[in-house]
C-alpha atoms as a PDB file:
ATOM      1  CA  UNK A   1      13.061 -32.994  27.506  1.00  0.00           C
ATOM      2  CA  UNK A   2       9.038 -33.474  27.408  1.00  0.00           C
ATOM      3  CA  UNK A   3       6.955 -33.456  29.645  1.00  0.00           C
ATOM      4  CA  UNK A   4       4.432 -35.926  29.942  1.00  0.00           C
ATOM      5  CA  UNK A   5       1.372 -33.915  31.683  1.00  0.00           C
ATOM      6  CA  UNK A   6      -2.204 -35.306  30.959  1.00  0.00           C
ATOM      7  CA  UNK A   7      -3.654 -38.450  29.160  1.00  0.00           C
ATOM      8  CA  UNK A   8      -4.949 -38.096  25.875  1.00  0.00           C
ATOM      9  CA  UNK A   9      -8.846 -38.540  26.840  1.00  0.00           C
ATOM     10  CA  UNK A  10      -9.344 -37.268  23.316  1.00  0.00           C
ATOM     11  CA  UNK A  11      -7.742 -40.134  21.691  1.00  0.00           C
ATOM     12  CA  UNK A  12     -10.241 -42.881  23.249  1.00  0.00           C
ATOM     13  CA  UNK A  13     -13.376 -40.391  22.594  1.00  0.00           C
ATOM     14  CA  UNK A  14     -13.096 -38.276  19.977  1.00  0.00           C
ATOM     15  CA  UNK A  15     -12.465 -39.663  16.551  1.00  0.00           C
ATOM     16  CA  UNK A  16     -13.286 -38.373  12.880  1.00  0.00           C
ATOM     17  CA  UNK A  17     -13.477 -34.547  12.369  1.00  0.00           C
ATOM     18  CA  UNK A  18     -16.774 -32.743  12.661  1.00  0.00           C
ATOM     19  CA  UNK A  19     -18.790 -31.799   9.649  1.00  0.00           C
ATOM     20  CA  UNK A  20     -19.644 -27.926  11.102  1.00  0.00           C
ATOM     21  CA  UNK A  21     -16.287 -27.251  12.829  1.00  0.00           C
ATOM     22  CA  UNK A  22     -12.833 -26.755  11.699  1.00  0.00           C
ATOM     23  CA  UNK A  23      -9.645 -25.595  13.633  1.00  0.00           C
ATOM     24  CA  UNK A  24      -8.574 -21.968  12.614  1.00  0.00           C
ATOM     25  CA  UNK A  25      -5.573 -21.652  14.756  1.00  0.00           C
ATOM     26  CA  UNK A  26      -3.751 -23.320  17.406  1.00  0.00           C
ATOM     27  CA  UNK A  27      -0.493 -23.656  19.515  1.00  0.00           C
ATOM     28  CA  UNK A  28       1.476 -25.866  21.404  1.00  0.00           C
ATOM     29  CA  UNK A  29       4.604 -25.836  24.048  1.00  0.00           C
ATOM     30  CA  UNK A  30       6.810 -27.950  22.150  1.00  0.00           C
ATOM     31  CA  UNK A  31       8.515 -28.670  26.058  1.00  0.00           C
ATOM     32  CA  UNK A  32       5.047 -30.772  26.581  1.00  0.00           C
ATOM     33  CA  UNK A  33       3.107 -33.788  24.744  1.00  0.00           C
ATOM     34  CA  UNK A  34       0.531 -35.531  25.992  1.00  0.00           C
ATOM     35  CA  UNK A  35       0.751 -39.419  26.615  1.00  0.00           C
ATOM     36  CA  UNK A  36      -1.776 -41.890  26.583  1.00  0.00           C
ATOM     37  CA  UNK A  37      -3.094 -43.383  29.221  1.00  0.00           C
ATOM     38  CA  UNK A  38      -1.425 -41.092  32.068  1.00  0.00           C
ATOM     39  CA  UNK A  39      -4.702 -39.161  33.040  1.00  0.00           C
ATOM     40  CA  UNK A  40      -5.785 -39.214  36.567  1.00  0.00           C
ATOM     41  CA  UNK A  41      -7.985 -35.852  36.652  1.00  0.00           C
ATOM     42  CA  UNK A  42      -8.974 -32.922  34.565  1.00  0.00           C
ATOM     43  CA  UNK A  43     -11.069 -29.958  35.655  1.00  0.00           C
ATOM     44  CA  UNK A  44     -13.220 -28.548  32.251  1.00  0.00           C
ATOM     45  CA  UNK A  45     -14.146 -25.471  32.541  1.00  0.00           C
ATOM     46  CA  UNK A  46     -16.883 -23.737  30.292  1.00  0.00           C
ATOM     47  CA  UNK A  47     -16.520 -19.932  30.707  1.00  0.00           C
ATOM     48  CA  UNK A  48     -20.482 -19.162  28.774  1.00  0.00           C
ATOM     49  CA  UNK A  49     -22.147 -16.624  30.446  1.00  0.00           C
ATOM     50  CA  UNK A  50     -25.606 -18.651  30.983  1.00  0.00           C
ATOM     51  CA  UNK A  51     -25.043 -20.633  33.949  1.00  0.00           C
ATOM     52  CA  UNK A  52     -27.298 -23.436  32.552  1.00  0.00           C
ATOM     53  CA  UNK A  53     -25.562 -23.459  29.207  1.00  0.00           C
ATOM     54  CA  UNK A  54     -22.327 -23.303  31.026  1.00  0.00           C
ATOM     55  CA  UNK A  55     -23.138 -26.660  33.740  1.00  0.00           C
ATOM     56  CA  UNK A  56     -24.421 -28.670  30.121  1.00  0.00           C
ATOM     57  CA  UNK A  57     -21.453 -27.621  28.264  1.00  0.00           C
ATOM     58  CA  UNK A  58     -19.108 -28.959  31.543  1.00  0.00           C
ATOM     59  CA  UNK A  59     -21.375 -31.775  32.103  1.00  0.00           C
ATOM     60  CA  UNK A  60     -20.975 -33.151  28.547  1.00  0.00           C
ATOM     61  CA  UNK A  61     -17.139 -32.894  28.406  1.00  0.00           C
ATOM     62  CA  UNK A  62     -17.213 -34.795  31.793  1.00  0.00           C
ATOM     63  CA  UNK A  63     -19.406 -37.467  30.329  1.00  0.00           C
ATOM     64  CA  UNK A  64     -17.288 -37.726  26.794  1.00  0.00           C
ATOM     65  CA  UNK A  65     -14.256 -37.948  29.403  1.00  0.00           C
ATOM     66  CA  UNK A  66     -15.198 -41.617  31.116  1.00  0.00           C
ATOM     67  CA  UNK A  67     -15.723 -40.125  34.519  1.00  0.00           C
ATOM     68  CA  UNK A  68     -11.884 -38.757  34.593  1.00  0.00           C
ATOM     69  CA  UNK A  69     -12.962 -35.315  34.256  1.00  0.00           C
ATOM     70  CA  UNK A  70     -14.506 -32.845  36.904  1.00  0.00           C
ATOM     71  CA  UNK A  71     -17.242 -30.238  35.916  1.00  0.00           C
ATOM     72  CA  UNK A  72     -15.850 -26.774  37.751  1.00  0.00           C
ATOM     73  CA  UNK A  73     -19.269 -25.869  38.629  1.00  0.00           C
ATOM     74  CA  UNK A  74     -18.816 -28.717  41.242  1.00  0.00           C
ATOM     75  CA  UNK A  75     -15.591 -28.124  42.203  1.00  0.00           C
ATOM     76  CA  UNK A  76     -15.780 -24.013  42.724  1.00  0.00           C
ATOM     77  CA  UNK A  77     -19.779 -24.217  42.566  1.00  0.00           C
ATOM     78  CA  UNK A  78     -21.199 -20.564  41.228  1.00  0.00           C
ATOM     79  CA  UNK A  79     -17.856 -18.873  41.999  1.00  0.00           C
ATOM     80  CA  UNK A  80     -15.598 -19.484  39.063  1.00  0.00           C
ATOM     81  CA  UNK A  81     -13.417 -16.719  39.875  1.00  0.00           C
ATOM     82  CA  UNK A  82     -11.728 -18.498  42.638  1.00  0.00           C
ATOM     83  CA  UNK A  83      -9.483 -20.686  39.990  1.00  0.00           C
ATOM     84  CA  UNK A  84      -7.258 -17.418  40.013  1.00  0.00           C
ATOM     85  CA  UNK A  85      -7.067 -17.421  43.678  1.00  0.00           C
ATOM     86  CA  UNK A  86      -3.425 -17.440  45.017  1.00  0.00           C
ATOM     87  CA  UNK A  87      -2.471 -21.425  45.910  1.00  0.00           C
ATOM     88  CA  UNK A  88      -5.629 -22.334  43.874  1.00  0.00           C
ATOM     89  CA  UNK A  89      -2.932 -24.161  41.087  1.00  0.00           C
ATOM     90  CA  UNK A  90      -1.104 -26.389  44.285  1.00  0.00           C
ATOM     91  CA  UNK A  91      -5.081 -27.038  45.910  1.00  0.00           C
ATOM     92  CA  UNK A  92      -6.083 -28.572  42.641  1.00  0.00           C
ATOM     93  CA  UNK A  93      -2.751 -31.115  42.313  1.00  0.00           C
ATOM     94  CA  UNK A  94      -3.260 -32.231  45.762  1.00  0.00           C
ATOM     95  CA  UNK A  95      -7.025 -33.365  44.618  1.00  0.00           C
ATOM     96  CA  UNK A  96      -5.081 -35.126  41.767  1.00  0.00           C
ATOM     97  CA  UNK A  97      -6.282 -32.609  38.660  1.00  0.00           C
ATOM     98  CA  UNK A  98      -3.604 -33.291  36.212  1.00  0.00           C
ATOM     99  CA  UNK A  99      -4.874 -30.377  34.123  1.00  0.00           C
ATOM    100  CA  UNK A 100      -7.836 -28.076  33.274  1.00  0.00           C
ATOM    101  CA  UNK A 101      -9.544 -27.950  30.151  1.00  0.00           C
ATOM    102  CA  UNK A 102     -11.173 -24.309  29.739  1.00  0.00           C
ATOM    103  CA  UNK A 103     -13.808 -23.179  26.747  1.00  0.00           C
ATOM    104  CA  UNK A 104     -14.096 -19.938  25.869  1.00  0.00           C
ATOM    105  CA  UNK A 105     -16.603 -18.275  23.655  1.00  0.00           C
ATOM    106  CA  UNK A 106     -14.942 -15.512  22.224  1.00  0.00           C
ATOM    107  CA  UNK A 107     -16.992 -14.783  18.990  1.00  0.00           C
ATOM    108  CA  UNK A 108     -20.491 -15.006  17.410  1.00  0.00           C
ATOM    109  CA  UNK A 109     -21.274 -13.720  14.320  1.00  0.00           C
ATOM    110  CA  UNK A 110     -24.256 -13.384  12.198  1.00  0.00           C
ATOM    111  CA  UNK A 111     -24.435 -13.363   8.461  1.00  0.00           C
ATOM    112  CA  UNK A 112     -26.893 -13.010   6.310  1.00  0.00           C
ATOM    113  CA  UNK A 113     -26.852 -14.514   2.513  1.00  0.00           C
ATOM    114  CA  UNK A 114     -29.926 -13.790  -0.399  1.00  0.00           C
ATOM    115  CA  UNK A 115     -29.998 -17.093  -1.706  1.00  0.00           C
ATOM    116  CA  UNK A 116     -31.599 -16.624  -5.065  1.00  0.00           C
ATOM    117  CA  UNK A 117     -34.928 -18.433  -6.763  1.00  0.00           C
ATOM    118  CA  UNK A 118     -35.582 -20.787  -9.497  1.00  0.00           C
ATOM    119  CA  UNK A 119     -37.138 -19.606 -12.234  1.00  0.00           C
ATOM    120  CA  UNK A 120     -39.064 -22.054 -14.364  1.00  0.00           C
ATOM    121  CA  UNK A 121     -40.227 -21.947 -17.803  1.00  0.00           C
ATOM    122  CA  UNK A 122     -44.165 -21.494 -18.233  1.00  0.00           C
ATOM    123  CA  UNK A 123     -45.295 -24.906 -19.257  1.00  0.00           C
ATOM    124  CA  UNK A 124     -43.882 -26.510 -16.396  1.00  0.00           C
ATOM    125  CA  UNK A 125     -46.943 -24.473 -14.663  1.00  0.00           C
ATOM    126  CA  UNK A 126     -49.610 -26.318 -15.800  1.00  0.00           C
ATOM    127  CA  UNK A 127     -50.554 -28.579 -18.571  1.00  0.00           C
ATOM    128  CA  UNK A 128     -51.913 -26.220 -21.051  1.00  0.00           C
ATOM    129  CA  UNK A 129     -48.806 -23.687 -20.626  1.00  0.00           C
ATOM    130  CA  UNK A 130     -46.708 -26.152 -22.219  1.00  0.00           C
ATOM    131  CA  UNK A 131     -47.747 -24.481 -25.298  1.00  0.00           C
ATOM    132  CA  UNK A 132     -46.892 -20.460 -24.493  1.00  0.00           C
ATOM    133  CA  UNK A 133     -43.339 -20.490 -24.551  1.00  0.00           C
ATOM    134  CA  UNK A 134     -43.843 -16.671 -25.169  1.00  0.00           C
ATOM    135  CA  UNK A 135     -45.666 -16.676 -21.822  1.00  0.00           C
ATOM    136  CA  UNK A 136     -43.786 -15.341 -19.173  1.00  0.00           C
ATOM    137  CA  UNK A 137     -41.781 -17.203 -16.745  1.00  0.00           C
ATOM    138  CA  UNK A 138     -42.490 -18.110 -13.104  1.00  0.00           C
ATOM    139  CA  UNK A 139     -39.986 -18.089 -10.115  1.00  0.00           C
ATOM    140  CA  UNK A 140     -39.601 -20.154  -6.665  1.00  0.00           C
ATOM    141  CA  UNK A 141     -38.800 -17.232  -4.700  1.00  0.00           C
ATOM    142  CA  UNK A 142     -35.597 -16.509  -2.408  1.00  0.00           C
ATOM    143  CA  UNK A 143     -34.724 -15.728   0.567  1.00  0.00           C
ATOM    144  CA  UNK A 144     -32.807 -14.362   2.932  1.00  0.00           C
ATOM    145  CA  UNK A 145     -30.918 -17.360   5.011  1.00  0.00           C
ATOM    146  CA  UNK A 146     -28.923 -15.995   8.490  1.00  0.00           C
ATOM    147  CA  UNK A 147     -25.835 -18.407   9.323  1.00  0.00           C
ATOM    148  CA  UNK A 148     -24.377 -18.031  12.784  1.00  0.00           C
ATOM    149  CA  UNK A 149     -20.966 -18.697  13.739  1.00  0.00           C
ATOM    150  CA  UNK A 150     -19.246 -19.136  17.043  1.00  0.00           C
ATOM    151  CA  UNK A 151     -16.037 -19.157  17.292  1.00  0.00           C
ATOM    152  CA  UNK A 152     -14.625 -20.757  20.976  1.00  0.00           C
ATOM    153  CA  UNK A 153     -11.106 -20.873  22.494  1.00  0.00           C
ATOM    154  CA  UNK A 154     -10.423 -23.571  24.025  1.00  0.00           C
ATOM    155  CA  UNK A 155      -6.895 -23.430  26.315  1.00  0.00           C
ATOM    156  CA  UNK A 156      -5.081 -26.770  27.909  1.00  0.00           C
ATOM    157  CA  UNK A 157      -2.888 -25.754  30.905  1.00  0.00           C
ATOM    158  CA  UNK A 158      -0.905 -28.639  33.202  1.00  0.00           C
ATOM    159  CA  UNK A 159      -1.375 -28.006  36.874  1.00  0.00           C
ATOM    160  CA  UNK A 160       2.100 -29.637  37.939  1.00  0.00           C
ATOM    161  CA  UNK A 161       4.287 -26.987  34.998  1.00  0.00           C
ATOM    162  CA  UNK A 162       1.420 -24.016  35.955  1.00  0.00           C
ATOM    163  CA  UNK A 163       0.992 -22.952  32.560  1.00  0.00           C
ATOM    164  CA  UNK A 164      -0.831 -22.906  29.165  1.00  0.00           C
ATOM    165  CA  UNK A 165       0.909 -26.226  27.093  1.00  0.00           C
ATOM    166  CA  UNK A 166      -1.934 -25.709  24.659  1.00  0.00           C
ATOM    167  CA  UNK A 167      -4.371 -23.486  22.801  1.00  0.00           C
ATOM    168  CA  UNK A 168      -6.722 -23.786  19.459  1.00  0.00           C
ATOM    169  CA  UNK A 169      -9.568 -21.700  18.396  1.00  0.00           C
ATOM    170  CA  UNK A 170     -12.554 -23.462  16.134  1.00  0.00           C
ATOM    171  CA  UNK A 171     -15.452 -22.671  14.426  1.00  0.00           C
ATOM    172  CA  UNK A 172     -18.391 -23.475  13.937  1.00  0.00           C
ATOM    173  CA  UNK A 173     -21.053 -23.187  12.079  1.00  0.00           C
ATOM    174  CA  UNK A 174     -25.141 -23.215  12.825  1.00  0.00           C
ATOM    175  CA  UNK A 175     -24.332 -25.335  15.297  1.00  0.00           C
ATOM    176  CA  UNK A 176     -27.218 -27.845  15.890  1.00  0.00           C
ATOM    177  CA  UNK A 177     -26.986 -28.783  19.804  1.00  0.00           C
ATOM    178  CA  UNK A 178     -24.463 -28.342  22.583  1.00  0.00           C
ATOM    179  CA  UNK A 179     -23.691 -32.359  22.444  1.00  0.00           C
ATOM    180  CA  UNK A 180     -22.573 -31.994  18.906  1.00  0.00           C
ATOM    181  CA  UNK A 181     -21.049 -29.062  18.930  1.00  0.00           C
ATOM    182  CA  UNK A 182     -18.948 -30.133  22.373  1.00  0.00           C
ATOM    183  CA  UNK A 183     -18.218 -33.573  20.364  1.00  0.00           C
ATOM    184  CA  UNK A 184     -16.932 -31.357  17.007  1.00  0.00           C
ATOM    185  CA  UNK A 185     -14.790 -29.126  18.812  1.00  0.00           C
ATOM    186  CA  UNK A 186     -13.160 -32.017  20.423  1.00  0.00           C
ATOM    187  CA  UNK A 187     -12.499 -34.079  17.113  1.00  0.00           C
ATOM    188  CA  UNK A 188     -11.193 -31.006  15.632  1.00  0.00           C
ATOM    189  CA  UNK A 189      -8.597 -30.570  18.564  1.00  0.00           C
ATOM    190  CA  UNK A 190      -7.827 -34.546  18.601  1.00  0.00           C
ATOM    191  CA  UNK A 191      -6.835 -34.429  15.139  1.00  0.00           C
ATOM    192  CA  UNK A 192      -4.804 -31.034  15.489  1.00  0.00           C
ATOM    193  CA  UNK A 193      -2.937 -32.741  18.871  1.00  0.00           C
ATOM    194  CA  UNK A 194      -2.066 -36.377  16.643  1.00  0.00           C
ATOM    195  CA  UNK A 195      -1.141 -34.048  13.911  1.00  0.00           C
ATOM    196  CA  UNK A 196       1.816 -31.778  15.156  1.00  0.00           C
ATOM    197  CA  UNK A 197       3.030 -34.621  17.474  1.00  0.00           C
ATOM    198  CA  UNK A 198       1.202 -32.883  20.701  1.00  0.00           C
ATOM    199  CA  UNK A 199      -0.434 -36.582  21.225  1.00  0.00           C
ATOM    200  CA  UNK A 200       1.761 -39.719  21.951  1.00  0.00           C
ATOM    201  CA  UNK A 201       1.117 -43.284  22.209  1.00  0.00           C
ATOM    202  CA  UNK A 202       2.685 -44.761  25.435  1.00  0.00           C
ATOM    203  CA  UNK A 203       6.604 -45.850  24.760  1.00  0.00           C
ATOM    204  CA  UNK A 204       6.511 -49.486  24.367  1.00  0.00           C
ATOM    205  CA  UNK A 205       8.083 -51.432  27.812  1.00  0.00           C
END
């Protein structure tokens, strides 16, 4: 039998699939699925080790999440660590978190491509070199372009089973700001959640 554990925020927000992100893996409990419309509370979590990157990363989930999500940095302030103290997981269901959302960079990688010139035939030079085909050619130099990729974990666990019901891993690449990479990541794990049957629509009264 499932169980029905947090609402499917990512439904009402997150639609489409992002253009520098894709899901590499991911895995569900197939004893839980996610219902629409049943969230009360989730805690995100952004485990980055800049505490100013971290608090926009949380900040902008809470935002995308219609006020039904809590930023941790507000809920443990600077001391993360206590969300593994013992009776932590019962404190948090007597606030009302349903669930916690935690991000997890776990990857960056740098890697650099020669991307080559053009080279163009004389008279394209000038007016008068239209006539020395024997003349050498010219060039549009390359260069060396450096793509960056970060790869981030993100883990779903229900506070009321006390365990992970759902993990993915994205990518993404030269990302351009935190909003759109937070809003990528998100698609990406929307589509993954309506695509193995993780996400459910409400069952019609």
């Amino acid at each position: 039998m499932k169980h029905v554990i947090l609402a499917a925020f990512f439904a009402a927000l997150f639609i489409g699939c992002g253009s520098s992100t894709r899901l590499v893996t991911s895995w569900r409990d197939p004893s839980v699925s996610i219902e629409e419309g049943s969230l009360k509370k989730v805690l995100f979590v952004a485990l980055l080790k800049d505490e100013a990157t971290r608090r926009a990363a949380e900040d902008e989930l809470v935002a995308r999440s219609k006020a039904q999500g809590v930023a941790s940095y507000t809920y443990f302030g600077n001391n993360i660590e206590a969300i593994n103290a013992p009776g932590m997981n019962d404190q948090m269901i007597k606030d009302g978190i349903d669930g916690v959302v935690i991000l997890r960079l776990v990857d960056l990688t740098k890697e650099q491509t020669y991307v080559p010139g053009t080279a163009y035939p004389s008279y394209y030079a000038s007016p008068y070199g239209y006539y020395g085909y024997a003349a050498p050619m010219y060039y549009d130099p390359g260069y060396v372009r450096t793509d960056v990729t970060y790869t981030i974990e993100t883990n779903i666990y229900g506070t009321k089973q006390g365990k992970l019901v759902w993990t993915g891993t994205t990518s993404t690449v030269n990302p351009s700001d935190l909003s759109t990479t937070v809003r990528e990541i998100m698609e990406e794990i929307h589509w993954k959640m309506v695509k193995e049957g993780f996400l459910t629509r409400p069952a019609s009264k």
